[in-house]
Protein backbone atom coordinates (compact mmCIF):
# COMPACT_ATOMS: atom_id res chain seq x y z
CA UNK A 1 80.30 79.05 106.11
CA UNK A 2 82.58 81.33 108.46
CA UNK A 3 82.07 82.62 111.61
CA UNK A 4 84.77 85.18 112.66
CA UNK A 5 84.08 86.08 116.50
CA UNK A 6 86.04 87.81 119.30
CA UNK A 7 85.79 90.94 117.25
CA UNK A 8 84.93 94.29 117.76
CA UNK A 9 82.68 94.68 114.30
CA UNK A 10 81.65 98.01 113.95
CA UNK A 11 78.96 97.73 111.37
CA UNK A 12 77.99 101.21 110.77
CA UNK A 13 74.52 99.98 110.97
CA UNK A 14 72.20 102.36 112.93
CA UNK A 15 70.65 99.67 114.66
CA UNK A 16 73.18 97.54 116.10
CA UNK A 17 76.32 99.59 115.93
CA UNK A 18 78.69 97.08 117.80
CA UNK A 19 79.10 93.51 117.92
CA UNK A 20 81.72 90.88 118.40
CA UNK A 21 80.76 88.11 115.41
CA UNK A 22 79.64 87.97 111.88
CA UNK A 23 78.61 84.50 110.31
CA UNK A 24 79.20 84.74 106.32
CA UNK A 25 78.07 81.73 103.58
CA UNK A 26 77.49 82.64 99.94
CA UNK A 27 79.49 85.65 100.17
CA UNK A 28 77.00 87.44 102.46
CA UNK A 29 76.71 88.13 106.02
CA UNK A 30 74.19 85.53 107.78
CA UNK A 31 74.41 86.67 111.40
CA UNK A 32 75.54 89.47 113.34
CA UNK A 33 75.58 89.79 117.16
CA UNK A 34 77.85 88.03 120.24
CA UNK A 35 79.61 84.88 121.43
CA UNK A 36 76.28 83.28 121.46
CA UNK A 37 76.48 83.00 117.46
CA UNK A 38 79.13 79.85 118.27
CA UNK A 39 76.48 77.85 119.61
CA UNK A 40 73.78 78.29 116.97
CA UNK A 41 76.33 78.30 113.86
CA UNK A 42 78.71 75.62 115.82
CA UNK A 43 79.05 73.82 112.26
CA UNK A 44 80.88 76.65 110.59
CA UNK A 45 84.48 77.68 110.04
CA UNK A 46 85.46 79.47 113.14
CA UNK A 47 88.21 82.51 113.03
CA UNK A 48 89.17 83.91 116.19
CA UNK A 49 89.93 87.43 115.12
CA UNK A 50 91.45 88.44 118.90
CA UNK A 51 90.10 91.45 119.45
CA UNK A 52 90.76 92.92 116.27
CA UNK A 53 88.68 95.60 114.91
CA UNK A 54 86.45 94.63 111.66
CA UNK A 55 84.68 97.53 109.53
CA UNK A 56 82.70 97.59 105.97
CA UNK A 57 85.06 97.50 103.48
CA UNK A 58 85.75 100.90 102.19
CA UNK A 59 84.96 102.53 98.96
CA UNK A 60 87.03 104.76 96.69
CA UNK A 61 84.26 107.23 95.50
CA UNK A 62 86.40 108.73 93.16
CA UNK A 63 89.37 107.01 91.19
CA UNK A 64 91.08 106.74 87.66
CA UNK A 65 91.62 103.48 88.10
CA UNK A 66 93.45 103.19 84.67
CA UNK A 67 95.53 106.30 85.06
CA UNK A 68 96.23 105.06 88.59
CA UNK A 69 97.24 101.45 87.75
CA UNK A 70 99.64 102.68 85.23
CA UNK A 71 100.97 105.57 87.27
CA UNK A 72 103.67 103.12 88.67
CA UNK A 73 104.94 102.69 85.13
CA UNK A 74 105.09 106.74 85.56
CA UNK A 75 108.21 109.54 86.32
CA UNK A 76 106.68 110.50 89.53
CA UNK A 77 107.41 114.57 89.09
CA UNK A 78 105.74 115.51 92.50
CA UNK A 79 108.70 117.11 93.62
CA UNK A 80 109.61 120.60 95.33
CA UNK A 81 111.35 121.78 91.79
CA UNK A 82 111.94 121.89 88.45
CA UNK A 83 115.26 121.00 88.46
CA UNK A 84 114.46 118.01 90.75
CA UNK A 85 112.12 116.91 87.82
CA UNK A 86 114.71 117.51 84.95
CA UNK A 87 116.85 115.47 86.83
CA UNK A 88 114.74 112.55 87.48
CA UNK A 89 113.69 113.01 84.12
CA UNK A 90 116.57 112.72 82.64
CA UNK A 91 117.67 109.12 84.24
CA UNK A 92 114.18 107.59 82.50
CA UNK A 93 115.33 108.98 79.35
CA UNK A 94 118.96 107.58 79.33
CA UNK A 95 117.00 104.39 79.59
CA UNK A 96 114.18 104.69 76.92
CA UNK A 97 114.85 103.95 73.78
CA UNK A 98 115.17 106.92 71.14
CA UNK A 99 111.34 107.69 69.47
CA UNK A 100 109.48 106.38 72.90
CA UNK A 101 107.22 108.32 74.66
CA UNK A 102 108.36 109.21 77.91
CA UNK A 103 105.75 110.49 80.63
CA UNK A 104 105.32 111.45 83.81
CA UNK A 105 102.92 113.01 86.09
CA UNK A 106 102.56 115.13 89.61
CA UNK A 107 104.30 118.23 89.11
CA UNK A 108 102.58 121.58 90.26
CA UNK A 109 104.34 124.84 89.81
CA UNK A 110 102.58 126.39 92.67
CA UNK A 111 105.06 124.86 94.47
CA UNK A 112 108.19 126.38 93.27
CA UNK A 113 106.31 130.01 92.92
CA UNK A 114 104.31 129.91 90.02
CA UNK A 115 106.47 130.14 87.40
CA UNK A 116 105.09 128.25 84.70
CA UNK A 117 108.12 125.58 82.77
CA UNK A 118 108.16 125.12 79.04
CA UNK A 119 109.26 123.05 76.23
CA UNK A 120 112.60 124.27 76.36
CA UNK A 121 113.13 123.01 79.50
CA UNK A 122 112.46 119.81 78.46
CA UNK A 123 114.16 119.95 75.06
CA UNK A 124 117.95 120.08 76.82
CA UNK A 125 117.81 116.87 78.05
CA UNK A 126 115.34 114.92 75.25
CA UNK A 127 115.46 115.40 72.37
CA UNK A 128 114.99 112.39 70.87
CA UNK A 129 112.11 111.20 72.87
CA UNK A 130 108.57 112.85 73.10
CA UNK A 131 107.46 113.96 76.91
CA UNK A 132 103.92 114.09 78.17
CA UNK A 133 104.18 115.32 81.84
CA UNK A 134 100.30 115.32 83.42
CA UNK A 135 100.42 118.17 86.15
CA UNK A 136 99.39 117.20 89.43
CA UNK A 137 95.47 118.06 89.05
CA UNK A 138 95.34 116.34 85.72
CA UNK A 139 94.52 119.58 84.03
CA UNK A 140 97.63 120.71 82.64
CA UNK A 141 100.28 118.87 80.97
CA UNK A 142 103.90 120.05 80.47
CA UNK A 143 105.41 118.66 76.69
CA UNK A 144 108.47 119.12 74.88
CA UNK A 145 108.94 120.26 71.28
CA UNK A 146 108.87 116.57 70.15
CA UNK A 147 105.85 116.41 71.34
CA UNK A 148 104.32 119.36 70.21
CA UNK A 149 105.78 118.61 66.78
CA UNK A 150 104.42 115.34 66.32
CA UNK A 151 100.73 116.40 67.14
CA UNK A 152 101.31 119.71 64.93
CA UNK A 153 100.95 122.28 67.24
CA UNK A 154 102.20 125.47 66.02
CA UNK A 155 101.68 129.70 66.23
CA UNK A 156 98.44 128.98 63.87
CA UNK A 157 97.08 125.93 65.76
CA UNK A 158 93.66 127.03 67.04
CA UNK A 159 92.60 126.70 70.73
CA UNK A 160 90.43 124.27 71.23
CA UNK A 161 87.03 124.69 72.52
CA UNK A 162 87.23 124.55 76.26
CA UNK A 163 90.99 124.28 75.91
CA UNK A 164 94.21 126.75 75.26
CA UNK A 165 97.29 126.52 74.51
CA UNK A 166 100.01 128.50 76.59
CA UNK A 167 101.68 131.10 73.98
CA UNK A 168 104.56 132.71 74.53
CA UNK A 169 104.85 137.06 73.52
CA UNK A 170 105.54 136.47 70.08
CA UNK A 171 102.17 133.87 69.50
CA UNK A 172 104.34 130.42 70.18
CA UNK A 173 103.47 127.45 71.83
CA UNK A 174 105.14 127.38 75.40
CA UNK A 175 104.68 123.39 76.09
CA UNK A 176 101.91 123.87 78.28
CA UNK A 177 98.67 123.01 77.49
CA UNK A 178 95.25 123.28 79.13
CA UNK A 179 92.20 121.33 79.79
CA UNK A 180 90.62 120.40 75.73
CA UNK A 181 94.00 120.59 74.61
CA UNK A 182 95.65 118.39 76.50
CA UNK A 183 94.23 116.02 74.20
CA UNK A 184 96.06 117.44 71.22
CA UNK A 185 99.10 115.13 72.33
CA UNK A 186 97.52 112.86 74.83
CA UNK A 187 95.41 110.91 72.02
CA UNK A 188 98.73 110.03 70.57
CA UNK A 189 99.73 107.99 73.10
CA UNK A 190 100.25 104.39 72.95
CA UNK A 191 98.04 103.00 75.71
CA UNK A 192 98.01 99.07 76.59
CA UNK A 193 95.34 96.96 74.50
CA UNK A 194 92.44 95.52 76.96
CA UNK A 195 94.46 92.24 77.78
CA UNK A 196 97.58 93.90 78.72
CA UNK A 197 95.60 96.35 80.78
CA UNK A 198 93.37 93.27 82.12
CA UNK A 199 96.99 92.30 83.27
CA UNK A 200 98.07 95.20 85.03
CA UNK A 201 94.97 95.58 87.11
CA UNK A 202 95.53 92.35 88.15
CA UNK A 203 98.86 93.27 89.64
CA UNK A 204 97.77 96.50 90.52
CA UNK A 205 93.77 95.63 92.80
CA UNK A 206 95.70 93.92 95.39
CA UNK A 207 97.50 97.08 96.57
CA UNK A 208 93.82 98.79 96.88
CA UNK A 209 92.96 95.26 99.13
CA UNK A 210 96.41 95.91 101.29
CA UNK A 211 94.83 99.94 101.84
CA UNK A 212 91.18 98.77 103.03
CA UNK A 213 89.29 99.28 99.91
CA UNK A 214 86.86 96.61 98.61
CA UNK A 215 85.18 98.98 96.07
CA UNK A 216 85.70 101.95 93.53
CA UNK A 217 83.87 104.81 91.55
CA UNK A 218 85.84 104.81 88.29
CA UNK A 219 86.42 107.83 85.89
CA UNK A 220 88.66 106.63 83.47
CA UNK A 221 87.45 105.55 79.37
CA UNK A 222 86.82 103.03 77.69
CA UNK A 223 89.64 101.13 77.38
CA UNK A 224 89.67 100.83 81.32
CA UNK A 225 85.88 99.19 80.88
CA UNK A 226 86.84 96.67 78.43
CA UNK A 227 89.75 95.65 80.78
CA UNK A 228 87.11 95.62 83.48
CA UNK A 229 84.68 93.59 81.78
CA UNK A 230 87.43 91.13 80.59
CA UNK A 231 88.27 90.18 84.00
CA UNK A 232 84.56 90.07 85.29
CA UNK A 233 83.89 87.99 82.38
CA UNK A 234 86.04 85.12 84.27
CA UNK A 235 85.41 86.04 87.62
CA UNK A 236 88.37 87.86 88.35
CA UNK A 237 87.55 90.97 89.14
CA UNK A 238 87.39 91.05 93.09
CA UNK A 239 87.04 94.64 93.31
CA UNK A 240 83.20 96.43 93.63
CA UNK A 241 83.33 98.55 90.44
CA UNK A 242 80.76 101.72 89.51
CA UNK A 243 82.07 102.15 85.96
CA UNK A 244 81.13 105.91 84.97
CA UNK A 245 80.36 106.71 80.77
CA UNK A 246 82.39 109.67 79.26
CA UNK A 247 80.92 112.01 77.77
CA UNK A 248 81.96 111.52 74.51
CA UNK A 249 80.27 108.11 74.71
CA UNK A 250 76.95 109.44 75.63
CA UNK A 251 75.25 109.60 72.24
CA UNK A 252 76.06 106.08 71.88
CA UNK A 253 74.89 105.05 75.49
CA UNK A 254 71.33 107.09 74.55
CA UNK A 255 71.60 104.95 72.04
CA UNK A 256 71.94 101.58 73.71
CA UNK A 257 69.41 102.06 76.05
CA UNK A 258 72.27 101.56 78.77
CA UNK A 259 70.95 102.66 82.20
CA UNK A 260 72.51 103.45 85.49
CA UNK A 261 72.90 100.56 87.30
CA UNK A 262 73.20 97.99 84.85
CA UNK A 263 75.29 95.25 85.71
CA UNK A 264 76.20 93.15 88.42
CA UNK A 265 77.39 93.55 91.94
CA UNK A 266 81.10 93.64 90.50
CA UNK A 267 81.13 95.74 87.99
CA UNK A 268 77.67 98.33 87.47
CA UNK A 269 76.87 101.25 85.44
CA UNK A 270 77.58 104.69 86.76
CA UNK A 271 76.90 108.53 85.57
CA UNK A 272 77.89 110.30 82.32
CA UNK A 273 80.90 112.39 83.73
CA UNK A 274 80.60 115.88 82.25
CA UNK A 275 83.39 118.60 83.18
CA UNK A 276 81.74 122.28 84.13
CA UNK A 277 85.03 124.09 84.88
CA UNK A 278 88.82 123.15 84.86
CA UNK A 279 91.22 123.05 88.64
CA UNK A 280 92.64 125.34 91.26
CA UNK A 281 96.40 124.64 90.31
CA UNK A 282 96.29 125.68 87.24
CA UNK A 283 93.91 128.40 87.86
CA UNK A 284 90.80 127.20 85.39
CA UNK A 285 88.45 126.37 88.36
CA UNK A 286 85.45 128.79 87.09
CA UNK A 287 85.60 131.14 90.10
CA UNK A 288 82.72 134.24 90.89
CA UNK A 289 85.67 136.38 91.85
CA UNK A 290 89.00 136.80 90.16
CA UNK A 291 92.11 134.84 91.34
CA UNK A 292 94.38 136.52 93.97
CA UNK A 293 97.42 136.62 91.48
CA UNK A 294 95.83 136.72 88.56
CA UNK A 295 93.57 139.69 89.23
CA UNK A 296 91.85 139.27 85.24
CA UNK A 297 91.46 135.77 85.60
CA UNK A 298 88.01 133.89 86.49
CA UNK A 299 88.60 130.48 85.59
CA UNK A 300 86.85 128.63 82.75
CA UNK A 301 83.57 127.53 82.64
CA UNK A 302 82.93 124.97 80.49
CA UNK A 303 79.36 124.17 81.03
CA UNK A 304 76.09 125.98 82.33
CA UNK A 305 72.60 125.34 83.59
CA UNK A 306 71.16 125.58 80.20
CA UNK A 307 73.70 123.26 78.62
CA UNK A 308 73.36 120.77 81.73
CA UNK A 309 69.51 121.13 81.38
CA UNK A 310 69.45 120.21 77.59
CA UNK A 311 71.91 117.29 78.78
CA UNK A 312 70.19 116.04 81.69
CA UNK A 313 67.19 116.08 80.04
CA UNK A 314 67.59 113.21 77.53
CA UNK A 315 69.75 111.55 79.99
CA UNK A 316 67.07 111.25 82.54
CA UNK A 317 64.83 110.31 79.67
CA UNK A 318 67.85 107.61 79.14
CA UNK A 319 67.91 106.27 82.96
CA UNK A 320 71.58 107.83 83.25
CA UNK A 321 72.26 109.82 86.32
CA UNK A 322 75.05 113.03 85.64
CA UNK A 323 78.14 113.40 87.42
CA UNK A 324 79.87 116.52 86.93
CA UNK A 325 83.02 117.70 87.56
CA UNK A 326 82.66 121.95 89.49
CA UNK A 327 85.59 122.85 91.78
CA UNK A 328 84.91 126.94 91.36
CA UNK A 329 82.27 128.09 93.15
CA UNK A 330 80.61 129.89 90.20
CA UNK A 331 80.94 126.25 88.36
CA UNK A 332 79.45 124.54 91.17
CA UNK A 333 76.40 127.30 91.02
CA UNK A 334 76.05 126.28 87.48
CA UNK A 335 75.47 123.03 88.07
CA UNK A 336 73.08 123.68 91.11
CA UNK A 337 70.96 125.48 88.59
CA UNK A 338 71.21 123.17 86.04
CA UNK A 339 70.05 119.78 88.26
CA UNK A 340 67.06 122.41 90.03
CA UNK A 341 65.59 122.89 86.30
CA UNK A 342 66.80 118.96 85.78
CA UNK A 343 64.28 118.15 88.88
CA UNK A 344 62.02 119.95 87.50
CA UNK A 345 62.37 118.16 84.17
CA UNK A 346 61.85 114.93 86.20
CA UNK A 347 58.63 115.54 88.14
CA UNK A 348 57.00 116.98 85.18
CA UNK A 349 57.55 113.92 83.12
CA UNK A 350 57.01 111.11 85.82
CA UNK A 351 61.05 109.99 85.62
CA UNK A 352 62.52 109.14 88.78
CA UNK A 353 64.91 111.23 90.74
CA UNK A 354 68.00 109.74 89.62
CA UNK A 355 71.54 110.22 91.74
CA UNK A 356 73.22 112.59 90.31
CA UNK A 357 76.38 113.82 91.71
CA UNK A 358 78.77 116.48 91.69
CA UNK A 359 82.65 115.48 91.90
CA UNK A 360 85.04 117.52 94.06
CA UNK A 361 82.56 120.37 95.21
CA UNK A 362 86.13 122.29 96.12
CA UNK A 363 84.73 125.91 96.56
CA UNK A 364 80.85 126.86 97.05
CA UNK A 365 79.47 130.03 97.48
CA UNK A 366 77.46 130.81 101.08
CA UNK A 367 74.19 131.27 99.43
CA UNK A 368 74.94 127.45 97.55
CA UNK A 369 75.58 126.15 100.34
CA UNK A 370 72.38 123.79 101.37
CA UNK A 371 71.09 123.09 97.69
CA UNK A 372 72.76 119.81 97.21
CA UNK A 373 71.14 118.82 100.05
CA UNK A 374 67.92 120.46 99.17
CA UNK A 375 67.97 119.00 94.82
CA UNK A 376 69.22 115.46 96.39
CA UNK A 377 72.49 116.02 94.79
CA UNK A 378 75.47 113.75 96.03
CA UNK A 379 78.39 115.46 97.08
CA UNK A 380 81.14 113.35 95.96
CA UNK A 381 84.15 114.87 97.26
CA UNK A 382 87.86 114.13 98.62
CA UNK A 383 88.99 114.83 101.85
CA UNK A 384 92.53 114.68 101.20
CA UNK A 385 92.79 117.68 98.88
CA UNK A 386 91.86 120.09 101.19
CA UNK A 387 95.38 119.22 103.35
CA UNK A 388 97.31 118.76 99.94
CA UNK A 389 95.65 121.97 98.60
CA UNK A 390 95.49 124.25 101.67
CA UNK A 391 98.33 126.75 101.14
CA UNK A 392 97.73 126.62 97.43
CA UNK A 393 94.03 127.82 98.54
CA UNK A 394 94.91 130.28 101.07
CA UNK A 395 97.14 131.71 98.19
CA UNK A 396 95.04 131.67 95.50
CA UNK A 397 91.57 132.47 97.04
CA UNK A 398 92.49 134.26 99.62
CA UNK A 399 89.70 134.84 102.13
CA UNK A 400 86.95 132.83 99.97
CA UNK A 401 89.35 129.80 101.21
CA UNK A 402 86.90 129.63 104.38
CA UNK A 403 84.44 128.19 101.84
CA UNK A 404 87.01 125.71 100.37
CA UNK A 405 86.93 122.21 100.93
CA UNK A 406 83.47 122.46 103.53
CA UNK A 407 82.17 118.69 104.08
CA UNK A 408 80.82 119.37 107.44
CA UNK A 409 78.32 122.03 106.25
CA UNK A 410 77.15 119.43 103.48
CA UNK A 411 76.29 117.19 106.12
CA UNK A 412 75.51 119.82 108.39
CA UNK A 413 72.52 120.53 105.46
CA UNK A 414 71.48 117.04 104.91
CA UNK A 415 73.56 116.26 101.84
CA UNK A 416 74.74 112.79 101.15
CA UNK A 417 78.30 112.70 100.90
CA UNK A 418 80.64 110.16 98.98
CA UNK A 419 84.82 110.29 99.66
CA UNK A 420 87.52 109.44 97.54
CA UNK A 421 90.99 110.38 96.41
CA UNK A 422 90.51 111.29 92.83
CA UNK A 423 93.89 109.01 92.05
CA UNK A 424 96.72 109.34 90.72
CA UNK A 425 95.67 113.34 91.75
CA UNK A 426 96.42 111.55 95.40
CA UNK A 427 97.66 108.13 96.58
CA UNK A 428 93.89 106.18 96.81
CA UNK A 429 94.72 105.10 100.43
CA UNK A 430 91.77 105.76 102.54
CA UNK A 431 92.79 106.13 105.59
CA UNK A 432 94.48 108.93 104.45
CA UNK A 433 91.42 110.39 103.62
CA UNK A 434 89.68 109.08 106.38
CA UNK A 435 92.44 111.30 108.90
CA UNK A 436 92.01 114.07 106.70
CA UNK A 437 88.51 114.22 107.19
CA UNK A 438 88.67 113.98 110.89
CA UNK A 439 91.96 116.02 111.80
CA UNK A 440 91.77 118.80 108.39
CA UNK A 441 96.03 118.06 109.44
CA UNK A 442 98.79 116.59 106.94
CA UNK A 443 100.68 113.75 108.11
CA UNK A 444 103.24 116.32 109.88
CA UNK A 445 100.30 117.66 111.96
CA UNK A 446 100.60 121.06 109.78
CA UNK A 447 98.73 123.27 109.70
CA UNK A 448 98.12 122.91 113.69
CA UNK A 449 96.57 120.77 116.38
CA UNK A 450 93.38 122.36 115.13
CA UNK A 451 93.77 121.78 111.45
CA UNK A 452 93.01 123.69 108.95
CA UNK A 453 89.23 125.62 108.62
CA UNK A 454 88.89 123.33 111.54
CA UNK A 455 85.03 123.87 111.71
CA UNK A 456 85.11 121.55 108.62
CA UNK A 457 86.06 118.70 110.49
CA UNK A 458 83.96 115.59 110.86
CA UNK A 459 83.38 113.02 113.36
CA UNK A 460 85.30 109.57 112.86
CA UNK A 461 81.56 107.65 112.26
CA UNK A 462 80.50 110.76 109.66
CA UNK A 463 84.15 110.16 108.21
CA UNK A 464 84.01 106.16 108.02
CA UNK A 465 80.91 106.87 105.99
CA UNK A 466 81.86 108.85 103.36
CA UNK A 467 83.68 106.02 102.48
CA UNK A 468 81.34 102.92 102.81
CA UNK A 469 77.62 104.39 103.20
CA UNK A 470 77.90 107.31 100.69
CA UNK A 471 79.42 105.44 97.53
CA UNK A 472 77.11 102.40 98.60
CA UNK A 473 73.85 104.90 98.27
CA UNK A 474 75.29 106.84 95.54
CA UNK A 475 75.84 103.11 93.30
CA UNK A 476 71.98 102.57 94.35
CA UNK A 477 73.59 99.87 96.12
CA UNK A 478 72.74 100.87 99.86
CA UNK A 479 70.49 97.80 100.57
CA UNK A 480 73.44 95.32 100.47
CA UNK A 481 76.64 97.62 100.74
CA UNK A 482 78.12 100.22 103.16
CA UNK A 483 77.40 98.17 106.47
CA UNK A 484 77.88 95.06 108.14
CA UNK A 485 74.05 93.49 108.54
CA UNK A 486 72.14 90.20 107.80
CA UNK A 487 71.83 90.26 103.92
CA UNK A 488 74.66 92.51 102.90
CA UNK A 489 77.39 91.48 101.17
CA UNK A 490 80.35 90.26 103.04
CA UNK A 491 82.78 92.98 102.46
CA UNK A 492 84.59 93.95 105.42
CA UNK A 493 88.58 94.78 106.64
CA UNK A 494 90.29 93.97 109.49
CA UNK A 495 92.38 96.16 111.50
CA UNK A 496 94.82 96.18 114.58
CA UNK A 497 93.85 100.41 115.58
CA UNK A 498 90.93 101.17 116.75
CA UNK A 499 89.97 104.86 114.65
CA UNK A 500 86.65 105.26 117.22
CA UNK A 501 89.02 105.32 120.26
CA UNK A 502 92.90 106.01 118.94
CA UNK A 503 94.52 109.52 118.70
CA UNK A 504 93.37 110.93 115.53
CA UNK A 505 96.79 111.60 114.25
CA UNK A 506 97.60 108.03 114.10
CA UNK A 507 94.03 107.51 111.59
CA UNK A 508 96.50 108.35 108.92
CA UNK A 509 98.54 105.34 109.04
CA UNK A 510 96.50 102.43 109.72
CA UNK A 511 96.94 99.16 107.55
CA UNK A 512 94.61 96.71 107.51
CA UNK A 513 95.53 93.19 108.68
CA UNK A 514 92.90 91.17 106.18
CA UNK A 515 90.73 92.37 103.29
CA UNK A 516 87.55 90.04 102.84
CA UNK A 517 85.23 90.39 99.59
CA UNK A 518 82.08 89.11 99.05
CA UNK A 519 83.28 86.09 101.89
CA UNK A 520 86.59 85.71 100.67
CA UNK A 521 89.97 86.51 101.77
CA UNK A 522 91.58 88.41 99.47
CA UNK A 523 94.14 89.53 100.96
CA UNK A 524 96.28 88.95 104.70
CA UNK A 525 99.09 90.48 106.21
């Protein structure tokens, strides 16, 4: 038993907001409340905590955990050009062995103007080696001709369905590929076997403990499960894991009977992630309106209401909640119509109202505005892209940009909402999201004191719990995670700055002192 006192807990419980102790046994909290709790628990371990702040620990709504882990292994190309990149690029290569795969991952050519690179660019300083580059919103990659050779893309390879291929005038592949096709090469990429992955998450959970978070929505395949369930398997996976199913699995989870929820307080089933539209960056978000420098182009839309309906339908049947990717606002008004004829679909057959999500919620139209909140949809979305992505959106959207990014009218409406950082797309620390949220600033204090759309900004307590009460109600976990209370699981952080009381500017770089989960200490400064 521990009793950590001379506190300030905020527990983000609506009944007892503040206190100064928490006893904790069996990795849950006991007690909550004042000094008194040293006299009635006198037996226990005491931890005088000196007036440090203690909070739930905080929840990553939205991760690649895989793709994150191995991102350190990674060329980090989120740089200011592409000569920066070709030069960073080609120091990894003089060290790879001829054959290898090189890759690397962040680039964005909105940022040098536009101007898309190619294979060529690539080719002058490997040619020996084939290069996978992921783009910075994960829907683009950037290959050389090694690359393109070895998965046989040529003038008469085929787009794939919800894919293309960049061509250049005279019908050849450019080295840049979108959404489906990305897979063309990415499949032929050596990724680490389960036990080596096991391994790396290992090394890689305690830098999640050192920014705060105690628990993760994961989007990442299959391989990333079995690495998952390895650990949990010996009870080493300290980490709260929702573990979503791709789609390509679904048939097979129909087919299991596997549910949402199934599992364990570690490591739980999620949704079946489905994508409706591509990303901004790249310009494949599935927009109403054309882009504002690409007057032809709409986006792609990659799935309607009828083909979400047909979906949801056996999936409800199934037990398995949908999240689905929509970051254009005619995507995300697909979806909406697809989950109102999925309700329907539910009450007519006596199914429950399962929580379905969607992911990112980026751009929604006016009139879209309140129906997540009205269908009990979860908005599961990511603060820090709107200060990453704000001159990108003011560039490509124009005056629709107003609409971009709006958390505080989905909670203005009633919906629930669940933060992450979609990482690798952004570094996972929360408090970076959390400051976002609050200040709608970058680190600098661009765009302003007032931040950006600063209407959109939320509260420090709405903030805090898009990142502990959201994912905890989202994993159908709410009755034992998201707060501090009798009976919930003893997952909490300790930190030296207060966020309720301390310039908002400086919410961006607070480290916690001590992670706890489930009663331990997992990690201390």
């Amino acid at each position: 038993m521990k009793l950590l006192h001379n506190a300030r807990v905020y527990t983000l419980d609506p009944d007892r907001r503040v206190a100064s102790a928490l006893v904790i046994e069996a990795g849950r909290i006991v007690a909550v409340g004042g000094e008194e709790l040293l006299d009635g628990y006198g037996q226990a371990e005491q931890a005088d905590m000196h007036g440090k702040i203690i909070l739930p620990g905080l929840t990553d709504a939205h991760i690649h955990l895989q793709e994150c882990a191995l991102s350190q292994y990674v060329v980090n190309c989120e740089l200011d050009s592409k000569q920066e990149i070709l030069s960073r690029l080609a120091e990894r290569i003089q060290e790879t062995p001829s054959g290898e795969w090189v890759r690397g991952h962040g680039w964005n050519q909105n940022v040098w103007g536009g101007e898309w690179p190619a294979a060529a660019d690539l080719d002058v300083i490997a040619s020996h080696n084939p290069v996978y580059l992921s783009a910075k919103s994960l829907h683009v990659a950037w290959v050389n001709s090694a690359a393109l050779k070895l998965a046989g893309i040529t003038s008469s390879t085929p787009d794939p369905a919800n894919g293309s291929i960049q061509r250049d005038p005279l019908g050849q592949p450019t080295g840049i590929l979108f959404e489906k096709a990305l897979e063309l090469v990415e499949t032929l990429i050596p990724e680490p076997a389960p036990e080596a992955l096991a391994k790396i998450f290992q090394q890689f959970i305690p830098t999640l403990w050192r920014m705060g978070l105690t628990g993760v929505h994961d989007f990442d395949r299959r391989t990333c499960f079995m690495a998952l369930q390895l650990l949990q398997s010996r009870g080493e996976l300290h980490l709260r894991v929702l573990k979503s199913i791709p789609f390509e699995a679904f048939p097979l989870a129909v087919e299991l009977g596997l549910q949402s929820g199934f599992g364990d307080d570690f490591l739980r089933i999620g949704s079946i992630k489905l994508f409706s539209d591509g990303a901004l960056g790249p310009h494949t978000a599935a927009m109403f309106d054309s882009y504002v420098d690409e007057p032809k182009n709409r986006g792609i839309l990659i799935l309607n209401a009828e083909k979400l309906l047909e979906i949801g339908c056996r999936a409800a049947a199934g037990g398995l909640s949908l999240a689905v990717h929509a970051i254009g606002d005619r995507a995300v008004h697909e979806v909406l119509d697809g989950f109102a004829l999925l309700r329907d679909y539910e009450r007519q057959h006596g199914l429950p109202a399962l929580r379905h999500r969607i992911e990112h919620v980026q751009t929604i139209h006016s009139e879209d505005a309140g129906r997540l909140a009205e269908l009990g949809i979860i908005a599961s979305m990511q603060p820090v892209h709107a200060v990453s992505d704000m001159l990108m959106a003011d560039q490509l959207l124009g005056r629709r940009a107003v609409f971009s990014y709006a958390w505080r009218t989905q909670l203005e409406h009633g919906a629930r909402l669940a933060f992450g950082s979609d990482a690798p797309v952004e570094s996972p620390n929360p408090f970076h999201g959390l400051h976002a949220a609050v200040t709608r600033c970058r680190a600098d204090g661009s765009p302003g004191p007032d931040g950006w759309y600063p209407e959109q900004r939320l509260t420090v307590n709405s903030a805090l719990g898009g990142f502990t009460s959201g994912p905890a109600y989202a994993a159908g976990v709410q009755d034992r995670l998201g707060q501090l209370s009798a009976g919930f699981l003893a997952d909490l952080i300790v930190i030296e700055t207060d966020p309720f009381t301390c310039d908002p500017a400086e919410l961006y770089s607070i480290q916690p002192a001590a992670t706890m989960v489930a009663g331990d200490w997992v990690w201390q400064s």
